[in-house]
PDB file of N, CA and C in Angstrom:
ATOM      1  N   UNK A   1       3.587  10.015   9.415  1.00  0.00           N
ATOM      2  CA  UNK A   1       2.984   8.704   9.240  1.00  0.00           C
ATOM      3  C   UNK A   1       2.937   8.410   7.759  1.00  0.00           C
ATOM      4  N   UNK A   2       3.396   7.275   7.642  1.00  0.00           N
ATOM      5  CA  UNK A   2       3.346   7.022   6.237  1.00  0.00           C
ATOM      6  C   UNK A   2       1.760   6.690   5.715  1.00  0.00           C
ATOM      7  N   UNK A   3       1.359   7.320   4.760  1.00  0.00           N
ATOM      8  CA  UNK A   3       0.339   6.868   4.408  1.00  0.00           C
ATOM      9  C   UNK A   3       0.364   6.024   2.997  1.00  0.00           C
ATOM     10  N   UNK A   4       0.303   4.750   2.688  1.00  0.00           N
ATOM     11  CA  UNK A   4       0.125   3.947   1.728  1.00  0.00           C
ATOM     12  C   UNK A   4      -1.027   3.748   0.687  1.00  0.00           C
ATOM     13  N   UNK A   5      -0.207   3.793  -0.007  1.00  0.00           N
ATOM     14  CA  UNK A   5      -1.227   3.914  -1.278  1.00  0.00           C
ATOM     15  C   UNK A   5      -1.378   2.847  -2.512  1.00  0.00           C
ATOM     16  N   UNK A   6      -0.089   1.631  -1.897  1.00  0.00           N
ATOM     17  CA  UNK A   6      -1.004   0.333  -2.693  1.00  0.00           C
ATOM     18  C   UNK A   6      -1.696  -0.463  -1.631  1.00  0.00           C
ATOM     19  N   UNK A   7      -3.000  -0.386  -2.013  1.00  0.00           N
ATOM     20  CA  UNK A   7      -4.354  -1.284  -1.280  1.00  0.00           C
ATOM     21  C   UNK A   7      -3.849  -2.636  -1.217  1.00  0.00           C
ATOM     22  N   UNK A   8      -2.943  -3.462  -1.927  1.00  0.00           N
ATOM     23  CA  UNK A   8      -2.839  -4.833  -1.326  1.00  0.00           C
ATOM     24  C   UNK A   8      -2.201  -4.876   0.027  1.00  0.00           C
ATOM     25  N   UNK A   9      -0.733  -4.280  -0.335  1.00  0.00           N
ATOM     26  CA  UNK A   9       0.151  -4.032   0.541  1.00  0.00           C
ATOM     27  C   UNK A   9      -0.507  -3.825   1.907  1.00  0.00           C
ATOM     28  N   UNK A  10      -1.461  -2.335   1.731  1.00  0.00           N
ATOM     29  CA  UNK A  10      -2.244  -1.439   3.399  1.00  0.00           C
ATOM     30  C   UNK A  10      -2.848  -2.963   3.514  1.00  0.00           C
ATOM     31  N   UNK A  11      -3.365  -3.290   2.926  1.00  0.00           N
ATOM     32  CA  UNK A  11      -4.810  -4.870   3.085  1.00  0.00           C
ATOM     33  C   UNK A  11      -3.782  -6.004   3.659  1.00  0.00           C
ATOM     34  N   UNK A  12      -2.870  -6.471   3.624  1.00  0.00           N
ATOM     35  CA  UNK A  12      -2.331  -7.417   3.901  1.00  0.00           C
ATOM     36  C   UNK A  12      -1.288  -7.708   5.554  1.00  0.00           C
ATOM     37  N   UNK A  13      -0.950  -5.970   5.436  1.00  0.00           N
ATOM     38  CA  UNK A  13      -0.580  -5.428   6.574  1.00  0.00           C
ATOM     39  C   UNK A  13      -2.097  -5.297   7.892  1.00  0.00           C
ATOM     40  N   UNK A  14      -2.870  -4.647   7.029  1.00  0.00           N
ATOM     41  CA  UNK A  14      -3.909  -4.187   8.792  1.00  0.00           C
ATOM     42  C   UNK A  14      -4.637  -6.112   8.906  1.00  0.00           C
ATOM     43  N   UNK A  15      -4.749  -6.957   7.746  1.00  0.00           N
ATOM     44  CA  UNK A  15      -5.226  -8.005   7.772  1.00  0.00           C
ATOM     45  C   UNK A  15      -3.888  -9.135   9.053  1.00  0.00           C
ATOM     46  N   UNK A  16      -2.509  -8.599   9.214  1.00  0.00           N
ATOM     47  CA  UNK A  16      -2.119  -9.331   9.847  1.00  0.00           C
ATOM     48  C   UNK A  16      -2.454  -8.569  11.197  1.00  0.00           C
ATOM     49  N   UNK A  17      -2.268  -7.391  11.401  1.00  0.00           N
ATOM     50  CA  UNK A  17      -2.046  -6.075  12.864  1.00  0.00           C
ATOM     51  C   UNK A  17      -3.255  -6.782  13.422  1.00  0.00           C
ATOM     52  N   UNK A  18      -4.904  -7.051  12.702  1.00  0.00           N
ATOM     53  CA  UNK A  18      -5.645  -6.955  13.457  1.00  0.00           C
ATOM     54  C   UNK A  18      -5.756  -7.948  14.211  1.00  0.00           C
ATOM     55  N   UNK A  19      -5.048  -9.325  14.300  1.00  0.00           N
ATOM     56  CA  UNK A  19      -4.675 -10.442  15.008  1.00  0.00           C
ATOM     57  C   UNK A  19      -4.222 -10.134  16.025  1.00  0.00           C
ATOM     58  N   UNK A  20      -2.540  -9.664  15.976  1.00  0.00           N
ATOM     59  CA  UNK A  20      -1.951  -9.289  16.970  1.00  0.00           C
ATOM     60  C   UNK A  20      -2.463  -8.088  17.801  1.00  0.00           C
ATOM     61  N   UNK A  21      -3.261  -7.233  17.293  1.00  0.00           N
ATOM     62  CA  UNK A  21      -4.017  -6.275  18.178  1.00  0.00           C
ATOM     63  C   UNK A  21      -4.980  -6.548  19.008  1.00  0.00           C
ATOM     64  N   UNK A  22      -5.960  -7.879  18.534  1.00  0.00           N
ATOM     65  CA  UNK A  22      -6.758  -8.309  19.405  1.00  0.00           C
ATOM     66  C   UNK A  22      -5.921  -8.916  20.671  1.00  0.00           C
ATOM     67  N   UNK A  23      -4.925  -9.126  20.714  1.00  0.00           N
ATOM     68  CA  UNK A  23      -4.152 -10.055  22.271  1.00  0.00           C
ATOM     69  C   UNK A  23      -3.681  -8.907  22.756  1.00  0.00           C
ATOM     70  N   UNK A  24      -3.867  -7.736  22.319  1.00  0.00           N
ATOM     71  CA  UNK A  24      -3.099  -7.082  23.037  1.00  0.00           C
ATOM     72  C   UNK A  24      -3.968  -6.393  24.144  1.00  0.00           C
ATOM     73  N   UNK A  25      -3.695  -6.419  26.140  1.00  0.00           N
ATOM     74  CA  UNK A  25      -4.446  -6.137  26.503  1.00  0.00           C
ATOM     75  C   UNK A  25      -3.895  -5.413  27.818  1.00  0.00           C
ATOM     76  N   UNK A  26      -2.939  -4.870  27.347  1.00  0.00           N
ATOM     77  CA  UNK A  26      -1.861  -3.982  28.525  1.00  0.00           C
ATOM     78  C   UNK A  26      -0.594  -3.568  27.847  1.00  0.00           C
ATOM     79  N   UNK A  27       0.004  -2.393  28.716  1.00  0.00           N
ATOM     80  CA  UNK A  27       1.053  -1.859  27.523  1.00  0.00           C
ATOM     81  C   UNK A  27       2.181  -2.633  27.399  1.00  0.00           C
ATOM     82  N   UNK A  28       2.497  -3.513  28.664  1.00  0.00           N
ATOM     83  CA  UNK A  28       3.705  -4.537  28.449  1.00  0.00           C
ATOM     84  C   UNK A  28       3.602  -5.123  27.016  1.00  0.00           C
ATOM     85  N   UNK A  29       2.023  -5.609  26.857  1.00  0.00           N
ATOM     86  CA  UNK A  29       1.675  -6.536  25.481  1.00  0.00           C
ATOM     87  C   UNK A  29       2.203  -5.572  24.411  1.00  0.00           C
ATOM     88  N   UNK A  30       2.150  -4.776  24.585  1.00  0.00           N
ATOM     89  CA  UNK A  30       1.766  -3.532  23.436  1.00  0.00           C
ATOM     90  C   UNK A  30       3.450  -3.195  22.866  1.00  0.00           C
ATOM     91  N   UNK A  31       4.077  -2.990  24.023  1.00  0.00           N
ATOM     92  CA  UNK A  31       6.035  -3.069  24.268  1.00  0.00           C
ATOM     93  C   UNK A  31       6.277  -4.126  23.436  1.00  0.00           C
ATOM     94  N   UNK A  32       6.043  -5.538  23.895  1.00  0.00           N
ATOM     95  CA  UNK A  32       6.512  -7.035  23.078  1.00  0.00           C
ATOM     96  C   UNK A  32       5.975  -6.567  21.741  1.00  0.00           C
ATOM     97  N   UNK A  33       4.474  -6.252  21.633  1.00  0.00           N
ATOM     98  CA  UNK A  33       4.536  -6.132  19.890  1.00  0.00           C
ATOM     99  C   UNK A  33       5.601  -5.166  18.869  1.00  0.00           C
ATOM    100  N   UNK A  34       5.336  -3.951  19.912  1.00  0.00           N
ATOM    101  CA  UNK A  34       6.426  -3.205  18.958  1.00  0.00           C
ATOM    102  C   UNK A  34       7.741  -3.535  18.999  1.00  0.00           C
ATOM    103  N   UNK A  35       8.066  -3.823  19.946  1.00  0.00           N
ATOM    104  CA  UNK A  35       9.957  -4.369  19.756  1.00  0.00           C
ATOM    105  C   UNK A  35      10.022  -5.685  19.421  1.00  0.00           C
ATOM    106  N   UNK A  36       9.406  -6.559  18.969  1.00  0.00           N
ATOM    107  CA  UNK A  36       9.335  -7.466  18.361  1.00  0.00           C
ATOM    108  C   UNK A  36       8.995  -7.695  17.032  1.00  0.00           C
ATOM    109  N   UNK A  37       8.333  -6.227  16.505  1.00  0.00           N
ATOM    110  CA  UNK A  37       8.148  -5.955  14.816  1.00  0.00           C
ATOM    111  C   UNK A  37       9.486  -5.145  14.285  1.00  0.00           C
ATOM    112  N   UNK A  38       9.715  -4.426  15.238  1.00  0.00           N
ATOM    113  CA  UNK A  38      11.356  -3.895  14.744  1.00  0.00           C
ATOM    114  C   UNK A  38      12.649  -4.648  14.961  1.00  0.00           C
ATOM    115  N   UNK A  39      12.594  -5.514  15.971  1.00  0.00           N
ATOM    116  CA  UNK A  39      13.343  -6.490  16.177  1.00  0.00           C
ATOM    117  C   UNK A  39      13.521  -7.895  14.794  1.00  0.00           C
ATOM    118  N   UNK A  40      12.563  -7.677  14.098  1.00  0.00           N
ATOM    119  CA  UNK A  40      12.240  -8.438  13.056  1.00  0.00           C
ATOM    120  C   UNK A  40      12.904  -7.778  12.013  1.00  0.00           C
ATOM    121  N   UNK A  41      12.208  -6.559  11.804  1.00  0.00           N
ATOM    122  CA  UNK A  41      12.818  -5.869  10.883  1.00  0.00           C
ATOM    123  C   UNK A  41      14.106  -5.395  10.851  1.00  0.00           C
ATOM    124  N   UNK A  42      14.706  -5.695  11.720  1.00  0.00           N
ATOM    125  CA  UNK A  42      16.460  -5.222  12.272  1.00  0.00           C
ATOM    126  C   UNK A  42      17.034  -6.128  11.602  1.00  0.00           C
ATOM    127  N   UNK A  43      16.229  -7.743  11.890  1.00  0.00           N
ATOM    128  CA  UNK A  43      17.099  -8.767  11.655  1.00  0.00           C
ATOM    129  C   UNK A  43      17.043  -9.272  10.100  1.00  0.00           C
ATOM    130  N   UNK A  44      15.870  -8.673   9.592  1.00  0.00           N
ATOM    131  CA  UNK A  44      15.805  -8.724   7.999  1.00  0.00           C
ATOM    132  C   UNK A  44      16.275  -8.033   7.541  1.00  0.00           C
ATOM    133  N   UNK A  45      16.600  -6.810   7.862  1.00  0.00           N
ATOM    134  CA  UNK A  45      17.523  -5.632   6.934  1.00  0.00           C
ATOM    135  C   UNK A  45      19.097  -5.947   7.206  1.00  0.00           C
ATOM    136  N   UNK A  46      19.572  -6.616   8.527  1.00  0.00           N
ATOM    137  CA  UNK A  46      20.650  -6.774   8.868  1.00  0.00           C
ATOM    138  C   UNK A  46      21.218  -5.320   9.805  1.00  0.00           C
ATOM    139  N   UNK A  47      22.671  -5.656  10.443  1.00  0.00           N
ATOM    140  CA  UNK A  47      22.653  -4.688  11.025  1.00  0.00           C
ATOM    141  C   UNK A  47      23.429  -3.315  10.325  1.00  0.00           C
ATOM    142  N   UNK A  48      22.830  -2.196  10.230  1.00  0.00           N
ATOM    143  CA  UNK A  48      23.467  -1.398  10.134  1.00  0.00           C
ATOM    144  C   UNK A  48      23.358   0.169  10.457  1.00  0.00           C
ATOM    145  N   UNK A  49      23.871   1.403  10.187  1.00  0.00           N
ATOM    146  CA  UNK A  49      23.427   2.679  11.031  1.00  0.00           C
ATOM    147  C   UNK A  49      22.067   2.850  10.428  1.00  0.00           C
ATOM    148  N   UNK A  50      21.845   2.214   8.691  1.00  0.00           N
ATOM    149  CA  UNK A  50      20.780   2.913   8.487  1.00  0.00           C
ATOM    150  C   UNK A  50      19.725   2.245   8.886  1.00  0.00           C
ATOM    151  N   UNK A  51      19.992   0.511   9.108  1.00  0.00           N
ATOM    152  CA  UNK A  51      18.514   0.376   9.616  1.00  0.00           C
ATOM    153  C   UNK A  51      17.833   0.782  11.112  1.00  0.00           C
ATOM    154  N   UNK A  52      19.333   0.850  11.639  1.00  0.00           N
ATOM    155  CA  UNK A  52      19.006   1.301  13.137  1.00  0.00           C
ATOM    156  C   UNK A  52      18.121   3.239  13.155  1.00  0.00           C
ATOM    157  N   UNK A  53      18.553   3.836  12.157  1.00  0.00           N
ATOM    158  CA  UNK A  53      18.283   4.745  11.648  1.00  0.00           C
ATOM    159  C   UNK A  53      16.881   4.621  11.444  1.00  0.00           C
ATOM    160  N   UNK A  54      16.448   3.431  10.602  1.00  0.00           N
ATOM    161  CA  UNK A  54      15.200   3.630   9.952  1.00  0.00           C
ATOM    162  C   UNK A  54      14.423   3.467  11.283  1.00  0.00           C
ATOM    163  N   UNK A  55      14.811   1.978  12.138  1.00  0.00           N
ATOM    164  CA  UNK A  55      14.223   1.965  12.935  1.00  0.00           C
ATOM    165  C   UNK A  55      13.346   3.047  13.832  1.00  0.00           C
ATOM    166  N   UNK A  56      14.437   3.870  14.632  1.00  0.00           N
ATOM    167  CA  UNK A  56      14.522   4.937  15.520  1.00  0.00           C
ATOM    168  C   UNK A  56      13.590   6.411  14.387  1.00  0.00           C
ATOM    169  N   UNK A  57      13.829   6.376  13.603  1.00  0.00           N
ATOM    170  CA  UNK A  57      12.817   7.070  12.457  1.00  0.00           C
ATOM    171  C   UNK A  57      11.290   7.007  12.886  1.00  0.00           C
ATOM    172  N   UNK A  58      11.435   5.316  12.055  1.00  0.00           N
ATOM    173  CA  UNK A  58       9.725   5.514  12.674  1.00  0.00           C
ATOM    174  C   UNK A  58       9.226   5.429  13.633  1.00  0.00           C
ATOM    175  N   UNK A  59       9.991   4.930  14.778  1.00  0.00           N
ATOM    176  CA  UNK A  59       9.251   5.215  16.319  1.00  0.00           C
ATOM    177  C   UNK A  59       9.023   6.727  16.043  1.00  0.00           C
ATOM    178  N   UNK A  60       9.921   7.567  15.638  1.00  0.00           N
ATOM    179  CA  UNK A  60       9.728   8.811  15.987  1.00  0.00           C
ATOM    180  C   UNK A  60       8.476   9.312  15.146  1.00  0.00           C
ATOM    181  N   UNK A  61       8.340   8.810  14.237  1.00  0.00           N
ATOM    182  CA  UNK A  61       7.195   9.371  13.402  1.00  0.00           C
ATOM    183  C   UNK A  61       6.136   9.328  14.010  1.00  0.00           C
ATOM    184  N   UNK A  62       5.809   7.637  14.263  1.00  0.00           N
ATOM    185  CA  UNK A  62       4.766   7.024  14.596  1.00  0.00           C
ATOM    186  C   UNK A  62       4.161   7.721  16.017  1.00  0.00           C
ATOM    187  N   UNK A  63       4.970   7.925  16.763  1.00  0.00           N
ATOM    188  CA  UNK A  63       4.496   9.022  18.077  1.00  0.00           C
ATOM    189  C   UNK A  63       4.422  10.004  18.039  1.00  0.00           C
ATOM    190  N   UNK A  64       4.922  11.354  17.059  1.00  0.00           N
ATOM    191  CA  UNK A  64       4.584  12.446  16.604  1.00  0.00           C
ATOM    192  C   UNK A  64       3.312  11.999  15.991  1.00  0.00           C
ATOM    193  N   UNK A  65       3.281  11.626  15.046  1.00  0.00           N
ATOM    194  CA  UNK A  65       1.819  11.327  14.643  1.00  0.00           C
ATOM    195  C   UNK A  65       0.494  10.872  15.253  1.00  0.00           C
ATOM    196  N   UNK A  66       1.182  10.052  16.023  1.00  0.00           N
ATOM    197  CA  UNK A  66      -0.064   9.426  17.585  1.00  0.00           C
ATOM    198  C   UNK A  66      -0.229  10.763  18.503  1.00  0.00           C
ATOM    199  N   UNK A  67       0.481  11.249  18.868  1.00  0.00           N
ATOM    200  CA  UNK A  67       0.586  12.717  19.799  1.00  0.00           C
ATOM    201  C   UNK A  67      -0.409  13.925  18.683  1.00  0.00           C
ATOM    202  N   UNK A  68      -0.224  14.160  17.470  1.00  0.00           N
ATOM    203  CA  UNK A  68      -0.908  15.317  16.481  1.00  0.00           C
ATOM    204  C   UNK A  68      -2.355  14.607  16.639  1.00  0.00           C
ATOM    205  N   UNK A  69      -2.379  13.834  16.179  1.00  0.00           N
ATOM    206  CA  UNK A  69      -3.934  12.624  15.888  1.00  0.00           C
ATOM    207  C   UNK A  69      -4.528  12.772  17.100  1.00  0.00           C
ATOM    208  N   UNK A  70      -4.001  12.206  17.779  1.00  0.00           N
ATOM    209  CA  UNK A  70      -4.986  11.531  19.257  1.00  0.00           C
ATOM    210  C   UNK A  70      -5.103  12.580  20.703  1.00  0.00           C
ATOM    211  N   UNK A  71      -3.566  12.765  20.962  1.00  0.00           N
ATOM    212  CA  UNK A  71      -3.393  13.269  22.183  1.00  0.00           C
ATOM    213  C   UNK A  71      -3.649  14.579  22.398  1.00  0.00           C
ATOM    214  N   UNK A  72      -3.489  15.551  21.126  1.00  0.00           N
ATOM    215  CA  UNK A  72      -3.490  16.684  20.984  1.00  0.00           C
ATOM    216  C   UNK A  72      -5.594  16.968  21.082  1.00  0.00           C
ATOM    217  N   UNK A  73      -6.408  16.780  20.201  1.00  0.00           N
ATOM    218  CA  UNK A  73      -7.193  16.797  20.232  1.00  0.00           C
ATOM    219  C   UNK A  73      -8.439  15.666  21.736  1.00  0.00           C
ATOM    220  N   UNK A  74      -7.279  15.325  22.446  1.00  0.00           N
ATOM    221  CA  UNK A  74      -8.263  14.743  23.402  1.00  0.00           C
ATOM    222  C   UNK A  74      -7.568  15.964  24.400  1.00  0.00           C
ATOM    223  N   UNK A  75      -6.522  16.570  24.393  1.00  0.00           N
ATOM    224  CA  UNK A  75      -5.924  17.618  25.485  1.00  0.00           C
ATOM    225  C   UNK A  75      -6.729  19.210  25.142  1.00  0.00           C
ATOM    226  N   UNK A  76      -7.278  19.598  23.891  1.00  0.00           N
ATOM    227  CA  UNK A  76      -7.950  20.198  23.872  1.00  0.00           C
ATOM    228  C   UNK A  76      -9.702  20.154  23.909  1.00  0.00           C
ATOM    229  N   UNK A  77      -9.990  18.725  24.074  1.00  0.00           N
ATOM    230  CA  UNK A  77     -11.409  18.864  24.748  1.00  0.00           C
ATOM    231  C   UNK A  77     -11.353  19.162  26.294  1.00  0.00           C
ATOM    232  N   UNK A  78     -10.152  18.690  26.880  1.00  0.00           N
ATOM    233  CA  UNK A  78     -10.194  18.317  28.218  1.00  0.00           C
ATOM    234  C   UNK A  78     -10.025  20.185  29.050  1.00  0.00           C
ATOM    235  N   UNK A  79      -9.115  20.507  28.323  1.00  0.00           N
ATOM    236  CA  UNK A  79      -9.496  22.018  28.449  1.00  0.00           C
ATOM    237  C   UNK A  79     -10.724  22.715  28.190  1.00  0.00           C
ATOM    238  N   UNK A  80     -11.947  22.486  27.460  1.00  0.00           N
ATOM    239  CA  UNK A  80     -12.809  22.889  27.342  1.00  0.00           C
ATOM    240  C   UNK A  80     -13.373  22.502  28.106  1.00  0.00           C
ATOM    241  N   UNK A  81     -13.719  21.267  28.871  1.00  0.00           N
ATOM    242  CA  UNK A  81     -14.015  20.669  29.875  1.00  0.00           C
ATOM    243  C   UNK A  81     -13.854  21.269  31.010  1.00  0.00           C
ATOM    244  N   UNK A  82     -12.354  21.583  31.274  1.00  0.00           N
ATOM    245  CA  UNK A  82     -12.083  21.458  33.100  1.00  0.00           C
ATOM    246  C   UNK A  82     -11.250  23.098  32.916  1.00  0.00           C
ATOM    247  N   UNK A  83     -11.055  23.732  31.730  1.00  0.00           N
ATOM    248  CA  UNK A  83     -10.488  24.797  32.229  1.00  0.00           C
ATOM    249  C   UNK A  83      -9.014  25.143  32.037  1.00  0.00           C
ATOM    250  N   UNK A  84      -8.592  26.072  31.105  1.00  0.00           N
ATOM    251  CA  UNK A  84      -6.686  26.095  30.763  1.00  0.00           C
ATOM    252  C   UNK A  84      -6.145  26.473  32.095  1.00  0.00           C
ATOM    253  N   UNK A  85      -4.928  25.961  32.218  1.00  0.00           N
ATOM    254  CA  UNK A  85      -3.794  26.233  33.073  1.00  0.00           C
ATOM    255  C   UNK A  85      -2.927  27.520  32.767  1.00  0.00           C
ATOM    256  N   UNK A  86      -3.271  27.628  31.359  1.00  0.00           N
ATOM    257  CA  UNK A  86      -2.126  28.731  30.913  1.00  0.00           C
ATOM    258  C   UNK A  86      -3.011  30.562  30.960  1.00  0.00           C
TER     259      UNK A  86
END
């Protein structure tokens, strides 16, 4: 995950996300936002391997990072909870 470190830039970015995050209220919504921010960004970089590259990049980041962050630490309460399989 990229973490940013000029404050206008992070400020101007979560100041637009938190718009489009409030409509969002099912994962279809959630699908249109993201392929519609890379779909943007495809068409501003133009086409080529590397933006398709960059693209496919940060999906990959962005869900390794959502999976370390979120999923990982809610899969180890849930084991403390209900009990390992392994």
């Amino acid at each position: 995950m990229p973490y940013i470190k000029n404050e206008a830039t992070k400020d101007a970015i979560s100041a637009h996300m938190e718009e489009v995050v409030a409509t969002i209220i099912n994962p279809g919504h959630l699908n249109y936002a993201i392929t519609s921010l890379i779909n943007q960004y495809y068409k501003d970089t133009g086409p080529s391997y590397v933006a398709i590259n960059d693209v496919v990049g940060a999906l990959e980041c962005a869900k390794a990072e959502f999976y370390r962050r979120v999923a990982v630490p809610y899969e180890e309460e849930k084991i403390k909870e209900n009990g390992d399989v392994y």
